[in-house]
C-alpha atoms as a PDB file:
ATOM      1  CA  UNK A   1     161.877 128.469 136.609  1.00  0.00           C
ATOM      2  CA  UNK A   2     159.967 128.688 132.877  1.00  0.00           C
ATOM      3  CA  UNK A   3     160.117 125.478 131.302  1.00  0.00           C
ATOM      4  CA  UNK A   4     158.586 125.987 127.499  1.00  0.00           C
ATOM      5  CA  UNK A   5     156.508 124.585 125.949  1.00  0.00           C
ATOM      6  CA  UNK A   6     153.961 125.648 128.992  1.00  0.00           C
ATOM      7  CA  UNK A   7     152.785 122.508 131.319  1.00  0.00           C
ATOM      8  CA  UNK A   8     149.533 122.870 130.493  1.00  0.00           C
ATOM      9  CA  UNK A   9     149.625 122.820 126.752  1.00  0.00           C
ATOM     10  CA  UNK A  10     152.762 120.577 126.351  1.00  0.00           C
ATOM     11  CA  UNK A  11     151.062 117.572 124.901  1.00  0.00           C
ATOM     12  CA  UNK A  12     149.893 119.599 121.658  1.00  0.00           C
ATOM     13  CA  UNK A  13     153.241 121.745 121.478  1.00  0.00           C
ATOM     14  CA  UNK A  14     155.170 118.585 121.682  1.00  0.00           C
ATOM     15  CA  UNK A  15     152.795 116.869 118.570  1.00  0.00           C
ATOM     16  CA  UNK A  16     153.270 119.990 117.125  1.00  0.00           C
ATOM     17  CA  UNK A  17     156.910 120.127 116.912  1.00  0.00           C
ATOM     18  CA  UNK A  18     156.563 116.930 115.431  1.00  0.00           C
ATOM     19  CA  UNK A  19     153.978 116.953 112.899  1.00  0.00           C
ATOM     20  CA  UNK A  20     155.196 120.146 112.020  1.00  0.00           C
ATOM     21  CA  UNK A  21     158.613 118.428 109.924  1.00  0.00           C
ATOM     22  CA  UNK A  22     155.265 116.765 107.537  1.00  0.00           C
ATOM     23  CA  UNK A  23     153.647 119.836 106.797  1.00  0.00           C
ATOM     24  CA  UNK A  24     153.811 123.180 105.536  1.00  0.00           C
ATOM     25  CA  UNK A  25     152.597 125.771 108.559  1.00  0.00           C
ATOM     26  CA  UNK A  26     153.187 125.629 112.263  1.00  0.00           C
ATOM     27  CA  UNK A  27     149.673 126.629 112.619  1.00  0.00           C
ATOM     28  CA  UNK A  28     148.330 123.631 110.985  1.00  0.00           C
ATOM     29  CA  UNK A  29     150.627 121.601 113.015  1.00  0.00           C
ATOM     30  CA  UNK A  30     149.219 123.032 116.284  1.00  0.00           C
ATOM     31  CA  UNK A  31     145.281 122.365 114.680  1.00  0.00           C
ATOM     32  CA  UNK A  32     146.106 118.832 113.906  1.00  0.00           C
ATOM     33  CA  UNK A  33     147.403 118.684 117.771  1.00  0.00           C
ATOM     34  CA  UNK A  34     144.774 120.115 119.359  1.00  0.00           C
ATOM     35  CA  UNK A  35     142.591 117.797 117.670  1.00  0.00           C
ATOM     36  CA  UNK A  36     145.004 114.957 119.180  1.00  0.00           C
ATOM     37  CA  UNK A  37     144.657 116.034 122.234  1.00  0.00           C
ATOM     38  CA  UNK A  38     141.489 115.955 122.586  1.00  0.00           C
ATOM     39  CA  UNK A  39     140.325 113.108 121.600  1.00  0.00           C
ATOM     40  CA  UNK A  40     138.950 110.374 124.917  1.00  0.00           C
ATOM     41  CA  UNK A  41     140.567 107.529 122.876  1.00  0.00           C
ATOM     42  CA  UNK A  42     143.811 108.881 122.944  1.00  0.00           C
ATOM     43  CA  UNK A  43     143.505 110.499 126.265  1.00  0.00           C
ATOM     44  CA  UNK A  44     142.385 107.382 127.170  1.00  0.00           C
ATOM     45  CA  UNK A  45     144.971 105.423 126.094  1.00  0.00           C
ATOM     46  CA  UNK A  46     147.498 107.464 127.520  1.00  0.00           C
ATOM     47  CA  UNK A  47     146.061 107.349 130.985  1.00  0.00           C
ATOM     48  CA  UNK A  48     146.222 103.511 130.366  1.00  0.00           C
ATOM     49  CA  UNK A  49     150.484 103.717 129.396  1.00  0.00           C
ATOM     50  CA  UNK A  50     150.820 106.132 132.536  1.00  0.00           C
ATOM     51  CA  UNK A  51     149.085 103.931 134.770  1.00  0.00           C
ATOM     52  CA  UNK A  52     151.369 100.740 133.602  1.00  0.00           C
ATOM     53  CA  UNK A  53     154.859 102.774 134.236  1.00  0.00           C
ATOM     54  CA  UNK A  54     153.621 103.619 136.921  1.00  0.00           C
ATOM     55  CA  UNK A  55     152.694 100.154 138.374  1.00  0.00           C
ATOM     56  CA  UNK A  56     156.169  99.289 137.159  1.00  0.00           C
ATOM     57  CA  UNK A  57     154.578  97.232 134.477  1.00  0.00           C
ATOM     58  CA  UNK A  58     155.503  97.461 130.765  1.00  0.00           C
ATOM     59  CA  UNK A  59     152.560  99.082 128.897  1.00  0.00           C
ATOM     60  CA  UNK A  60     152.640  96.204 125.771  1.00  0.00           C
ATOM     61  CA  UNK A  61     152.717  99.559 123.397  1.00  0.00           C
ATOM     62  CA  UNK A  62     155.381  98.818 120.386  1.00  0.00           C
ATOM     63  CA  UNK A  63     155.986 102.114 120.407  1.00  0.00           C
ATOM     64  CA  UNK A  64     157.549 102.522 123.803  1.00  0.00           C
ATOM     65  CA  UNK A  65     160.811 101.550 123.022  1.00  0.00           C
ATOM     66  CA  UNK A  66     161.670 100.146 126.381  1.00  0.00           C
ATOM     67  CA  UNK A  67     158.435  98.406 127.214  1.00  0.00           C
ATOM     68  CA  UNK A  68     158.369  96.833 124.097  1.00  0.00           C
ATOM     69  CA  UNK A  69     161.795  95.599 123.907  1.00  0.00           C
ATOM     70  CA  UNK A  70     161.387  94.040 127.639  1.00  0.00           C
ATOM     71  CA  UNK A  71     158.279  92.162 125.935  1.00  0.00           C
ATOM     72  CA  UNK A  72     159.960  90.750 123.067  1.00  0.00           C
ATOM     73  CA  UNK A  73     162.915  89.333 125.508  1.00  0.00           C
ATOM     74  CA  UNK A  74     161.184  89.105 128.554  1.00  0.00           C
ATOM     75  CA  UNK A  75     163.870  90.886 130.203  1.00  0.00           C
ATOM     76  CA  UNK A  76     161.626  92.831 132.595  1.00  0.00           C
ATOM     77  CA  UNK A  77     162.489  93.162 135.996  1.00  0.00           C
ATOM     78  CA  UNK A  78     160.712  93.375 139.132  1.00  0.00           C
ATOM     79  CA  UNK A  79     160.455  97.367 138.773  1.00  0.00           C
ATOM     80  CA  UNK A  80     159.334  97.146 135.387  1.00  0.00           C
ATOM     81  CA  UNK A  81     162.276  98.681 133.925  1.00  0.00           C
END
Protein backbone atom coordinates (compact mmCIF):
# COMPACT_ATOMS: atom_id res chain seq x y z
CA UNK A 1 0.00 0.00 0.00
CA UNK A 2 1.36 3.82 -1.10
CA UNK A 3 0.98 6.03 1.69
CA UNK A 4 1.95 9.80 0.31
CA UNK A 5 3.78 11.90 1.27
CA UNK A 6 6.74 9.08 0.82
CA UNK A 7 8.24 7.70 4.36
CA UNK A 8 11.34 8.87 3.72
CA UNK A 9 10.71 12.48 2.95
CA UNK A 10 7.55 12.93 5.15
CA UNK A 11 9.02 15.23 7.71
CA UNK A 12 9.72 18.07 4.98
CA UNK A 13 6.38 17.30 2.96
CA UNK A 14 4.50 17.54 6.14
CA UNK A 15 6.40 21.25 7.06
CA UNK A 16 5.72 21.89 3.71
CA UNK A 17 2.09 21.55 3.65
CA UNK A 18 2.22 23.74 6.43
CA UNK A 19 4.42 26.54 5.77
CA UNK A 20 3.08 26.51 2.50
CA UNK A 21 -0.60 28.44 3.82
CA UNK A 22 2.37 31.58 4.81
CA UNK A 23 3.87 31.84 1.60
CA UNK A 24 3.52 32.29 -1.93
CA UNK A 25 5.16 28.96 -3.83
CA UNK A 26 5.11 25.34 -2.86
CA UNK A 27 8.64 25.27 -3.87
CA UNK A 28 9.73 27.70 -1.35
CA UNK A 29 7.75 25.87 1.15
CA UNK A 30 9.61 22.59 0.43
CA UNK A 31 13.28 24.84 0.60
CA UNK A 32 12.35 26.25 3.90
CA UNK A 33 11.62 22.38 4.94
CA UNK A 34 14.45 20.89 3.81
CA UNK A 35 16.37 23.34 5.63
CA UNK A 36 14.20 22.18 8.81
CA UNK A 37 14.98 19.04 8.42
CA UNK A 38 18.17 19.16 8.47
CA UNK A 39 19.18 20.91 10.99
CA UNK A 40 21.02 18.51 14.34
CA UNK A 41 19.12 20.88 16.72
CA UNK A 42 15.92 20.06 15.52
CA UNK A 43 16.70 16.54 14.66
CA UNK A 44 17.94 16.52 17.86
CA UNK A 45 15.23 17.63 19.62
CA UNK A 46 12.93 15.45 18.02
CA UNK A 47 14.85 12.33 18.85
CA UNK A 48 14.60 13.76 22.46
CA UNK A 49 10.24 14.05 22.18
CA UNK A 50 10.36 10.44 20.53
CA UNK A 51 12.40 9.01 23.11
CA UNK A 52 9.97 10.53 26.04
CA UNK A 53 6.61 8.98 24.31
CA UNK A 54 8.22 6.37 24.03
CA UNK A 55 9.35 5.87 27.70
CA UNK A 56 5.73 6.75 28.39
CA UNK A 57 6.92 10.01 29.75
CA UNK A 58 5.48 13.42 28.75
CA UNK A 59 8.12 15.27 26.66
CA UNK A 60 7.59 18.91 28.78
CA UNK A 61 7.17 20.45 24.99
CA UNK A 62 4.11 23.15 25.14
CA UNK A 63 3.51 22.31 21.95
CA UNK A 64 2.45 18.72 22.35
CA UNK A 65 -0.89 19.24 23.23
CA UNK A 66 -1.26 16.19 25.36
CA UNK A 67 2.06 16.22 27.14
CA UNK A 68 1.68 19.59 27.98
CA UNK A 69 -1.74 19.57 29.26
CA UNK A 70 -0.80 16.37 31.58
CA UNK A 71 2.04 18.86 32.94
CA UNK A 72 -0.04 21.71 33.74
CA UNK A 73 -2.61 19.26 35.75
CA UNK A 74 -0.46 16.61 36.59
CA UNK A 75 -2.89 14.25 35.30
CA UNK A 76 -0.32 11.82 33.86
CA UNK A 77 -0.69 8.34 34.31
CA UNK A 78 1.52 5.52 34.74
CA UNK A 79 1.72 5.02 30.76
CA UNK A 80 2.35 8.49 30.19
CA UNK A 81 -0.78 9.15 28.47
Amino acid sequence: MSVYPPVDDRLKRLLAQEINCSVDTFKLALWIADGIVKSPEIRAELERIATAHHAGQPCGDRHCAHCWNATLTGSATEDGK
